[in-house]
N, C-alpha and C. Protein backbone atom coordinates (compact mmCIF):
# COMPACT_ATOMS: atom_id res chain seq x y z
N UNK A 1 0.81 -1.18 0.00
CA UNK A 1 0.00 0.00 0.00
C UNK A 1 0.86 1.25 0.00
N UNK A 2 1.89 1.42 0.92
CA UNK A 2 2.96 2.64 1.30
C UNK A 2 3.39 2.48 -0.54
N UNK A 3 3.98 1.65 -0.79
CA UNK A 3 4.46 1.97 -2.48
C UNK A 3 3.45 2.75 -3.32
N UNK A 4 2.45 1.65 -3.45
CA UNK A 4 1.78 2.81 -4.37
C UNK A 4 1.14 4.14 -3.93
N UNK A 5 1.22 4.75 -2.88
CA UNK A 5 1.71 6.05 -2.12
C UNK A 5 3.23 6.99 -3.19
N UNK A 6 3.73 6.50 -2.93
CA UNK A 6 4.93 6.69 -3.09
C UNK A 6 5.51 6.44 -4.32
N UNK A 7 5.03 5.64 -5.30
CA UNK A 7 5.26 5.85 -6.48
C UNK A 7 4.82 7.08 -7.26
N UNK A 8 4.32 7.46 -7.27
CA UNK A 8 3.77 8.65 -7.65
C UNK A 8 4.47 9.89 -7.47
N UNK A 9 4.58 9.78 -6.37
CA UNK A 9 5.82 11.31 -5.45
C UNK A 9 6.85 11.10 -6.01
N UNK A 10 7.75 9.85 -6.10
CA UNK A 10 8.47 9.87 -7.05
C UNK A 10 9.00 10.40 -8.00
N UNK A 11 7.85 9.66 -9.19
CA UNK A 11 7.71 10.40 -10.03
C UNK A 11 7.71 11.59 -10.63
N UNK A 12 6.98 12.28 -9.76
CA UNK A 12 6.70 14.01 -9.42
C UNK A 12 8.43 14.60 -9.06
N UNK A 13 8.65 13.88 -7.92
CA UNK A 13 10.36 14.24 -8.21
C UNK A 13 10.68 14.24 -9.47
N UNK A 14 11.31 13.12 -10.21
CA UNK A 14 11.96 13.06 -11.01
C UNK A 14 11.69 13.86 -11.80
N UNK A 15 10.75 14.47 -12.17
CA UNK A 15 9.96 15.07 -13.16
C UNK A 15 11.06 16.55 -13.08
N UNK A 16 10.33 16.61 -11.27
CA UNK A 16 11.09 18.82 -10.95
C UNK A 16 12.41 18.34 -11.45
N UNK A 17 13.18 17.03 -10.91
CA UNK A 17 15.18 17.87 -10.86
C UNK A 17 15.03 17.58 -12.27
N UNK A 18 14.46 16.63 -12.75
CA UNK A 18 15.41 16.81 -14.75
C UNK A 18 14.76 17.56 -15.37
N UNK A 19 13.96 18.79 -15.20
CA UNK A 19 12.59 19.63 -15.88
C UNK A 19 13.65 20.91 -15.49
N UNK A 20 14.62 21.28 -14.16
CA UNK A 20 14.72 22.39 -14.08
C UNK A 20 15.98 23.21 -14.30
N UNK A 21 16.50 22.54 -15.57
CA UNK A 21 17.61 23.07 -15.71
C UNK A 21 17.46 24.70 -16.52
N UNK A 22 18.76 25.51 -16.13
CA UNK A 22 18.35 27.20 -16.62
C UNK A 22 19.16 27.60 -17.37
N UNK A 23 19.80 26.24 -18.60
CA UNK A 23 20.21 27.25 -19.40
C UNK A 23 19.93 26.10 -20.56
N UNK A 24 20.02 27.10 -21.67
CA UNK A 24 18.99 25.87 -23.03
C UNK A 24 20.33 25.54 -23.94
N UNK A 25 19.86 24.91 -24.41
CA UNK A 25 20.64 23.93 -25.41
C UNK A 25 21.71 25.14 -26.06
N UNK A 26 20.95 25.85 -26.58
CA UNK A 26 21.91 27.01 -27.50
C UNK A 26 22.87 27.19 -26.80
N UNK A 27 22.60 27.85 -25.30
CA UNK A 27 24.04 28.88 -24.30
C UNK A 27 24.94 27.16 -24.23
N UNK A 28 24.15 26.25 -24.29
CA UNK A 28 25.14 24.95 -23.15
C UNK A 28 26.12 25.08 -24.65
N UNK A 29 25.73 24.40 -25.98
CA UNK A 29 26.32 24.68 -26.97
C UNK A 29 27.74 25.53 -26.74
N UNK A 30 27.28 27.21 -27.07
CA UNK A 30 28.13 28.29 -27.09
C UNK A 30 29.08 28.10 -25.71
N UNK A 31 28.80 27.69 -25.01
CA UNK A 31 30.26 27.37 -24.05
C UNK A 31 30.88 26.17 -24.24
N UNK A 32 30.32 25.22 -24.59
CA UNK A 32 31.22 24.31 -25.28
C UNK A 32 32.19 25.13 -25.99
N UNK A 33 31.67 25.26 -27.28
CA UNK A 33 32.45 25.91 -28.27
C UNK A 33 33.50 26.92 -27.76
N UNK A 34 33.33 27.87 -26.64
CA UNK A 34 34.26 28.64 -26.47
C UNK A 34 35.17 28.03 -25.32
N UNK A 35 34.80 26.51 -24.46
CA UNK A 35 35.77 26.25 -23.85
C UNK A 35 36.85 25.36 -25.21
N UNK A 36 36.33 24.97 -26.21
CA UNK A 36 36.95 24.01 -27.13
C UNK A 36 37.90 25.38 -27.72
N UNK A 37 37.36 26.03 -28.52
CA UNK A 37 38.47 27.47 -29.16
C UNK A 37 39.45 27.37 -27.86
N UNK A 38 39.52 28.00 -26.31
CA UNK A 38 40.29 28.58 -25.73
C UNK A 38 41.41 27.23 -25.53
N UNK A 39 41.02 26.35 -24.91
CA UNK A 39 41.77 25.31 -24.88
C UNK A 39 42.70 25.29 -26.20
N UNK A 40 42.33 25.37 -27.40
CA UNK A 40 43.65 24.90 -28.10
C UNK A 40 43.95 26.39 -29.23
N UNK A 41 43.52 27.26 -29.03
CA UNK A 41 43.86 28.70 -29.50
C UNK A 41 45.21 29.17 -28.67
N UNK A 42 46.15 29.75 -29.57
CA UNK A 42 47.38 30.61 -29.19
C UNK A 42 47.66 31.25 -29.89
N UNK A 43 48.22 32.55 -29.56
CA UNK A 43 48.60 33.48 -31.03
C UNK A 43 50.24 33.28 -30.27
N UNK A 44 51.08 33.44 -31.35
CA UNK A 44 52.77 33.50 -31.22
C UNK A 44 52.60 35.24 -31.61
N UNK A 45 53.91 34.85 -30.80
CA UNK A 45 54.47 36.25 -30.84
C UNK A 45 55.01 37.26 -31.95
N UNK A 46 55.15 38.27 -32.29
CA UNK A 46 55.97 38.65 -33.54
C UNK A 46 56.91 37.90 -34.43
N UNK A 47 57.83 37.84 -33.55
CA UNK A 47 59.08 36.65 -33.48
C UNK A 47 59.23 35.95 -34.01
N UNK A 48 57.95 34.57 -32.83
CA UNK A 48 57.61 33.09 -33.36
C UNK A 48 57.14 33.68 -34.82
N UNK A 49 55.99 34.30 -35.10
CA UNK A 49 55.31 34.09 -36.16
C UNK A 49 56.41 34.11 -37.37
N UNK A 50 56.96 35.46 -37.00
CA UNK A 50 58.17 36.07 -38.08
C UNK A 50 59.47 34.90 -38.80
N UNK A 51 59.43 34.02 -37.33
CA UNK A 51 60.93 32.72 -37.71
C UNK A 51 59.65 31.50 -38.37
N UNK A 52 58.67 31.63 -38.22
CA UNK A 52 57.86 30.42 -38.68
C UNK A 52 57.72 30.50 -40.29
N UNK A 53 57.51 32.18 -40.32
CA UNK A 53 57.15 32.64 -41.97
C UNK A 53 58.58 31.85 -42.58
N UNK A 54 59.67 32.36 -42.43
CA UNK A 54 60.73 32.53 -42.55
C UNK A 54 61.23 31.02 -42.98
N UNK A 55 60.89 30.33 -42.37
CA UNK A 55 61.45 28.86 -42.45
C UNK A 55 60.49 28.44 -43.35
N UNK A 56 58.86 28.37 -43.40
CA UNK A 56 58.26 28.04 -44.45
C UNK A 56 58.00 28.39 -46.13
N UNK A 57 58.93 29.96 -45.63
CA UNK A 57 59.40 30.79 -47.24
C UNK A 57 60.40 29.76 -47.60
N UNK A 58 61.37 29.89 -46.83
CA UNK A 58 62.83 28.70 -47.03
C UNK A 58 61.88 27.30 -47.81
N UNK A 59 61.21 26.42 -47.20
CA UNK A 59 61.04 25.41 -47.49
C UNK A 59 60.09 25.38 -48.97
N UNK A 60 59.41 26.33 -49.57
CA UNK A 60 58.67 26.48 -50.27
C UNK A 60 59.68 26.97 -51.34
N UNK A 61 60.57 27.60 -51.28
CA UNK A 61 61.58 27.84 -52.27
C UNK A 61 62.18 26.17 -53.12
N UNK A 62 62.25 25.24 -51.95
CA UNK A 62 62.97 24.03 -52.24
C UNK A 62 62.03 23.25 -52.37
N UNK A 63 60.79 23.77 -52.63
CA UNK A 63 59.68 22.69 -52.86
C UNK A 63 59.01 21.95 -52.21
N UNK A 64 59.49 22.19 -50.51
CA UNK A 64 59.08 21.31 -49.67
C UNK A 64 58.00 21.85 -49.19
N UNK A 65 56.50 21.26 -48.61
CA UNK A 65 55.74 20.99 -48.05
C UNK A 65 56.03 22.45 -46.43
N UNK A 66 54.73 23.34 -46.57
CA UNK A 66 54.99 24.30 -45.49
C UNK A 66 54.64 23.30 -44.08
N UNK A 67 55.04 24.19 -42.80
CA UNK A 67 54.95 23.28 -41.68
C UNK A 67 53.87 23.78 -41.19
N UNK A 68 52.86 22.84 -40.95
CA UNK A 68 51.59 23.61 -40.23
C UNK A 68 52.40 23.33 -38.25
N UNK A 69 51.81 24.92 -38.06
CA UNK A 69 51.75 25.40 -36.74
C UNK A 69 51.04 24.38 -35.97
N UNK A 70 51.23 23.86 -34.60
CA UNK A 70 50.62 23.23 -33.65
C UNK A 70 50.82 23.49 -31.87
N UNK A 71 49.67 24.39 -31.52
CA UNK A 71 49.66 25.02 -30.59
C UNK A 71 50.09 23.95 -29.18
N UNK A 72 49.18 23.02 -29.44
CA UNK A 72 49.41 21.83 -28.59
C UNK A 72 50.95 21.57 -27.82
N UNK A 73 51.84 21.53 -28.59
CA UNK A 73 53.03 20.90 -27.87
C UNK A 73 54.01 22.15 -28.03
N UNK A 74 53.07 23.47 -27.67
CA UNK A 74 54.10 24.34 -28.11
C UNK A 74 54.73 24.28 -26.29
N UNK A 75 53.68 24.21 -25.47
CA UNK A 75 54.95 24.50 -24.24
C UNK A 75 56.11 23.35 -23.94
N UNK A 76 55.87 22.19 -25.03
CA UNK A 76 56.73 21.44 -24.86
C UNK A 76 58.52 22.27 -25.11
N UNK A 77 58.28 23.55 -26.18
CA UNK A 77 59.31 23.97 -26.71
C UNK A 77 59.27 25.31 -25.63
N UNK A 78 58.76 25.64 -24.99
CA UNK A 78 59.08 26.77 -23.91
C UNK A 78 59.16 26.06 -22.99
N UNK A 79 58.62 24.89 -22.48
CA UNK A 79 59.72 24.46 -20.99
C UNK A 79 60.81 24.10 -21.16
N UNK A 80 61.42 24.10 -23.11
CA UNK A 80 63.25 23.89 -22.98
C UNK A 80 63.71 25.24 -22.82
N UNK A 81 63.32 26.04 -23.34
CA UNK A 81 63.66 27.29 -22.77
C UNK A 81 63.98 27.61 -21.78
N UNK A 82 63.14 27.52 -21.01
CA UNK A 82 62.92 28.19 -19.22
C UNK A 82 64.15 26.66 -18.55
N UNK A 83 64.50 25.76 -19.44
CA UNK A 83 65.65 25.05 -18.52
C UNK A 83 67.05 25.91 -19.27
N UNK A 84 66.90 25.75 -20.66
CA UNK A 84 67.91 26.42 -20.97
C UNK A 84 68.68 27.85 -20.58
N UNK A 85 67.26 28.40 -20.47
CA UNK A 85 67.86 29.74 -19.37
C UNK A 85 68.38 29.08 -18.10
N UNK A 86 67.59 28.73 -17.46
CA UNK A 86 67.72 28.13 -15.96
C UNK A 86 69.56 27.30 -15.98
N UNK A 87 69.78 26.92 -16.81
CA UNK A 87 71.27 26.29 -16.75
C UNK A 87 71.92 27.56 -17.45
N UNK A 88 72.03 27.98 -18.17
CA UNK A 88 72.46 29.26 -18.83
C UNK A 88 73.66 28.91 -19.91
N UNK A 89 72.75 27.58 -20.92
CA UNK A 89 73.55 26.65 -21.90
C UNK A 89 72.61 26.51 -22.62
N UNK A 90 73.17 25.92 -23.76
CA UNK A 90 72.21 25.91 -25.38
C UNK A 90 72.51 24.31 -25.24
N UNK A 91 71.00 23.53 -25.24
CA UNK A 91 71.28 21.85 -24.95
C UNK A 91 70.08 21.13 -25.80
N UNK A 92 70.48 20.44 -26.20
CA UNK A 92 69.55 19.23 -25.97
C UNK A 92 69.01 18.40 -25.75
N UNK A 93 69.47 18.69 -24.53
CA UNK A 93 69.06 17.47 -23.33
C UNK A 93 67.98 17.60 -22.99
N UNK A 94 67.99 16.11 -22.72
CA UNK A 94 66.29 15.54 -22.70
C UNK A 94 65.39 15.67 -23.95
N UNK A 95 65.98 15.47 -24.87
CA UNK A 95 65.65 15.45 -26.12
C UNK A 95 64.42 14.36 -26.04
N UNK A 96 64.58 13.04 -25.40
CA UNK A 96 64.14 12.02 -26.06
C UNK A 96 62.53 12.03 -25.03
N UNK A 97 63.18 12.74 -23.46
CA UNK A 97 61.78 12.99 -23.24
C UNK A 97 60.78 13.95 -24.18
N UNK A 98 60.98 14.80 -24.39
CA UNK A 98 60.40 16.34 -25.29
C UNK A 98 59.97 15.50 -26.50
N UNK A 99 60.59 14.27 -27.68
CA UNK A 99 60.27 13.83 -27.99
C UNK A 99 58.69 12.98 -27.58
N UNK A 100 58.80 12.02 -26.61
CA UNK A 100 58.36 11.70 -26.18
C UNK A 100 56.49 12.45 -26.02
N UNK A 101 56.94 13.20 -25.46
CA UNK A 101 55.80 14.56 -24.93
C UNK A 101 55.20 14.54 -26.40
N UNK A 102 55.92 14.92 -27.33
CA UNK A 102 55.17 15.58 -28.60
C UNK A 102 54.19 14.18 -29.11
N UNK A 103 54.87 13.12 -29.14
CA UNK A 103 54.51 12.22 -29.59
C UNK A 103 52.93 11.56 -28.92
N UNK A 104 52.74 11.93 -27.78
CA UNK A 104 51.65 11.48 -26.73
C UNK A 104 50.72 11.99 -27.09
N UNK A 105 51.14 13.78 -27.50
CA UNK A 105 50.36 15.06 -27.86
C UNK A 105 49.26 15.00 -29.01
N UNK A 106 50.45 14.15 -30.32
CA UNK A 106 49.79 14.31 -31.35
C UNK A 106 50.24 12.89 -32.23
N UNK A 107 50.02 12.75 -33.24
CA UNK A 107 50.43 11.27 -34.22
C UNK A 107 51.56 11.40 -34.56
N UNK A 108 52.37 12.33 -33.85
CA UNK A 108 54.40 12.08 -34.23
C UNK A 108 54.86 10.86 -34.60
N UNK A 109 55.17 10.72 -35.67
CA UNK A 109 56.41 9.17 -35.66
C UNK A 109 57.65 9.34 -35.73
N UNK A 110 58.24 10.89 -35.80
CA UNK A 110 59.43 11.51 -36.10
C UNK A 110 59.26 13.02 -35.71
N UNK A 111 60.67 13.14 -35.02
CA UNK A 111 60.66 14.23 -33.98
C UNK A 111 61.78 14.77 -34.39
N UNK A 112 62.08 15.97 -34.39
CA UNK A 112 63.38 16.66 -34.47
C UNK A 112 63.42 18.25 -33.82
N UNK A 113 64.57 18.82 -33.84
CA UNK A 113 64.64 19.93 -33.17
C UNK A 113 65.22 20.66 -33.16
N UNK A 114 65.22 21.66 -33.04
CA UNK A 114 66.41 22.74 -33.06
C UNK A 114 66.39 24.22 -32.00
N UNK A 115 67.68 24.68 -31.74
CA UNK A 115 68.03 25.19 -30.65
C UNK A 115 68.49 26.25 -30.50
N UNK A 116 68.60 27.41 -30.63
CA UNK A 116 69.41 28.58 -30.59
C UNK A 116 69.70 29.38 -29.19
N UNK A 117 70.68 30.22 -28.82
CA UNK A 117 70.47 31.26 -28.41
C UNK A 117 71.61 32.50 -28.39
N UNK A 118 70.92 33.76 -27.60
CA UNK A 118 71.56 34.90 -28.16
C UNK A 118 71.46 35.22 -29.47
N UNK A 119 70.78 35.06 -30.55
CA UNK A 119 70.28 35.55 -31.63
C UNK A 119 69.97 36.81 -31.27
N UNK A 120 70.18 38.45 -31.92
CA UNK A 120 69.37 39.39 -31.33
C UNK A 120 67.91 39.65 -32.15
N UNK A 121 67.46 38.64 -33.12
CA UNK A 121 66.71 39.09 -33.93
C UNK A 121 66.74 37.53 -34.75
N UNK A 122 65.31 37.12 -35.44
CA UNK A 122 64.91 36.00 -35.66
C UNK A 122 65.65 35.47 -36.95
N UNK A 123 66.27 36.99 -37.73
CA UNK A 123 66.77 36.32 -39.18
C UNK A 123 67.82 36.10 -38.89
N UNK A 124 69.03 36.42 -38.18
CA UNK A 124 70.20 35.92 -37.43
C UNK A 124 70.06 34.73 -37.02
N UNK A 125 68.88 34.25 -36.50
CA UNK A 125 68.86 32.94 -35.74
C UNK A 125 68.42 31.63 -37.15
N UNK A 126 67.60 32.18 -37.76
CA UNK A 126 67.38 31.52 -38.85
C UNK A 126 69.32 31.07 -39.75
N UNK A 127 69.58 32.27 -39.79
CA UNK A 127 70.86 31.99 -40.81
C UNK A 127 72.26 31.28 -39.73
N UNK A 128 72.05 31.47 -38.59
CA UNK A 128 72.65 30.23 -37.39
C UNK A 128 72.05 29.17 -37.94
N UNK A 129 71.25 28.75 -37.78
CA UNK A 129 70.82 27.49 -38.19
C UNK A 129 71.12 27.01 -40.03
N UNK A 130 71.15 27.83 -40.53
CA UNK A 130 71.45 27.46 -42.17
C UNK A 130 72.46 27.21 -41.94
N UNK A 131 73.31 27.66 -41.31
CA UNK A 131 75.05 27.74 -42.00
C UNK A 131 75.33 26.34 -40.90
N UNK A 132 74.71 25.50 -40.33
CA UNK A 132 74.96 24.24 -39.72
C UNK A 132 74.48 23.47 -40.43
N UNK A 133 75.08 22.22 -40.78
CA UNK A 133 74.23 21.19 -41.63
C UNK A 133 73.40 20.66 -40.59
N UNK A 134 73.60 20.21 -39.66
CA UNK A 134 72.55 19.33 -38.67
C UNK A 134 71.23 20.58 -38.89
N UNK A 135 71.52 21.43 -38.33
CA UNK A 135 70.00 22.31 -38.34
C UNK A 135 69.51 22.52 -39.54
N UNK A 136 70.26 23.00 -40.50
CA UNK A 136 69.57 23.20 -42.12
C UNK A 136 68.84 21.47 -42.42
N UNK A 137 69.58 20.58 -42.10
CA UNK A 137 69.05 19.44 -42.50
C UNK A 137 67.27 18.98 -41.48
N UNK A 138 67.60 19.68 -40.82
CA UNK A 138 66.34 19.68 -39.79
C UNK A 138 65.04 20.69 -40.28
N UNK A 139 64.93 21.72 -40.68
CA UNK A 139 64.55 22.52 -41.06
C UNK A 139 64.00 22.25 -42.73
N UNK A 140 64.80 21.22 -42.92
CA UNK A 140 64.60 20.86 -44.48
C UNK A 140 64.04 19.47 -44.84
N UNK A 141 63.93 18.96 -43.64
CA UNK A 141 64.22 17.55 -43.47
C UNK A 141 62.42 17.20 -43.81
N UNK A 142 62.41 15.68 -43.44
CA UNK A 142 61.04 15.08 -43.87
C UNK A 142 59.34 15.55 -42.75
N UNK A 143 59.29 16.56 -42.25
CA UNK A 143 58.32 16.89 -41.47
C UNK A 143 57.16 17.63 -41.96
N UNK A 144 56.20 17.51 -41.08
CA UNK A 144 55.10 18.32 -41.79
C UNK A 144 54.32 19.14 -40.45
N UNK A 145 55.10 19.08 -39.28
CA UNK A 145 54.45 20.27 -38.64
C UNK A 145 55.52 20.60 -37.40
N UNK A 146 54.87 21.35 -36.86
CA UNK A 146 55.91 22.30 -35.93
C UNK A 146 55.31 23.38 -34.52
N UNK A 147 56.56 23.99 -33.80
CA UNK A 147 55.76 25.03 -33.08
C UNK A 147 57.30 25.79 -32.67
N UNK A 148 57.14 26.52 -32.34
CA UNK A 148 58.26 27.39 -32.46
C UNK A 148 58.47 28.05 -30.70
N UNK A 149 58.87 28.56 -30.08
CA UNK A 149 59.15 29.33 -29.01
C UNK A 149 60.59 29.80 -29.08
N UNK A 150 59.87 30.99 -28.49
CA UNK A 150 61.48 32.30 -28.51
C UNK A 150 60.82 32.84 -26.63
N UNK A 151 62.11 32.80 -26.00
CA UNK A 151 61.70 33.17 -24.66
C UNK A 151 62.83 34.19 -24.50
N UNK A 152 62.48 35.20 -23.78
CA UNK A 152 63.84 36.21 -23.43
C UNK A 152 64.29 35.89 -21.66
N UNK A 153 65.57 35.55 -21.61
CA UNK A 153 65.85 35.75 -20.52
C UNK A 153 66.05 37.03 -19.47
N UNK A 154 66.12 36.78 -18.19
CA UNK A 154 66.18 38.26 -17.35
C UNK A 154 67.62 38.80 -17.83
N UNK A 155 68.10 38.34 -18.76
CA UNK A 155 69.61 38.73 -19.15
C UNK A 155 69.34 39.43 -20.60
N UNK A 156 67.94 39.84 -20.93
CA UNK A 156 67.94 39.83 -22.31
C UNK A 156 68.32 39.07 -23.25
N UNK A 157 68.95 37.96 -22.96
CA UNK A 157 69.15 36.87 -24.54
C UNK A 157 67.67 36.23 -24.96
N UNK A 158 67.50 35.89 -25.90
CA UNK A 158 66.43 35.56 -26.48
C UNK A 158 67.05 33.50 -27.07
N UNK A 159 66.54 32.76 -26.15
CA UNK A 159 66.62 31.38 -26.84
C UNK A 159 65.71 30.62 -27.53
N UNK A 160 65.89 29.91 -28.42
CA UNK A 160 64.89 29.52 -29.24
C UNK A 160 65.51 28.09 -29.10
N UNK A 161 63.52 27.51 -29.37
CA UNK A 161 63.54 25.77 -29.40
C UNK A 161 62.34 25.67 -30.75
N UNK A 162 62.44 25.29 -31.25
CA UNK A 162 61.76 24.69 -32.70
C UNK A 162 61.60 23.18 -32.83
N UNK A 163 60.49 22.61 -32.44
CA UNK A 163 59.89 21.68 -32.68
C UNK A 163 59.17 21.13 -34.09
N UNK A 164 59.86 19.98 -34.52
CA UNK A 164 59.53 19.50 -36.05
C UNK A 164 58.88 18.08 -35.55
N UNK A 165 57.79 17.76 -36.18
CA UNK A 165 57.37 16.46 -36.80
C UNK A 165 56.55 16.02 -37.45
N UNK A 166 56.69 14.73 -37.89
CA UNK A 166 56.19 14.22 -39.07
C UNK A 166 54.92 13.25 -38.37
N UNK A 167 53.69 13.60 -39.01
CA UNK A 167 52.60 12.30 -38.67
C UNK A 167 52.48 11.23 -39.20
């Protein structure tokens, strides 16, 4: 007897909590969408953008395939920075973790990299890297995307890490 009492009230519950939600499909939508944009939106800096043009002018001269930008594993290439300052050496150590990282990130099967610092300006750092075969060969090499970071130290040097790979 108490049940079928009580089935009913129930009911009547269930009805108010899933009936009273206060925001409609459209707004739930539009925040999706703007938590999805913010999450993987970044603008680069003058710099980055300027050494990115720069290397994909280079590669388009030689016929090669431009590098699409990938925001995703870009702090992979600013936390070498912030060590490379932090030791106050141009390294590539821990390469194979940073590798690693990119690869988790995105469909990497091939990773490469490159390193500068004290460049005072991005076309200096670009033509450091040409006049080395390891880096020109990196820069030229079999990849199809990338992310770039230029960080300035409290010393004013400016170091750069350039992230290449291939999916």
């Amino acid at each position: 007897m108490k049940m079928k009492r009580l089935f009913p009230l129930a009911i009547i519950l269930v009805l108010c909590f899933t009936s009273c939600s206060t925001i409609s499909t459209e707004e739930e939508a539009a925040l999706y969408e703007e938590n999805t944009i913010e999450a993987v939106s970044l603008v680069l800096s003058d710099n980055e953008q300027a050494l990115l043009d720069i290397i994909n002018n280079h590669r388009e001269d030689l016929g090669l395939g431009r590098l699409e930008f990938n925001a995703a594993i870009y702090e992979v290439a600013e936390e070498h920075n912030l060590y490379m300052i932090t030791n106050d050496a141009l390294s590539h150590n821990n390469f194979n973790e940073r590798a690693s990282k990119v690869a988790k990130k995105t469909k990497a099967k091939k990773v490469g990299e490159n390193v500068a610092r004290k460049y005072n300006d991005v076309v200096s750092a670009f033509d450091g890297w040409m006049s080395s075969n390891s880096h020109k060969k990196t820069i030229e090499g079999d990849y199809t995307h990338t992310t770039i970071s230029i960080t300035k130290s409290n010393t004013g040097d400016l170091y750069y890490t350039q992230i290449f790979y291939k999916e």
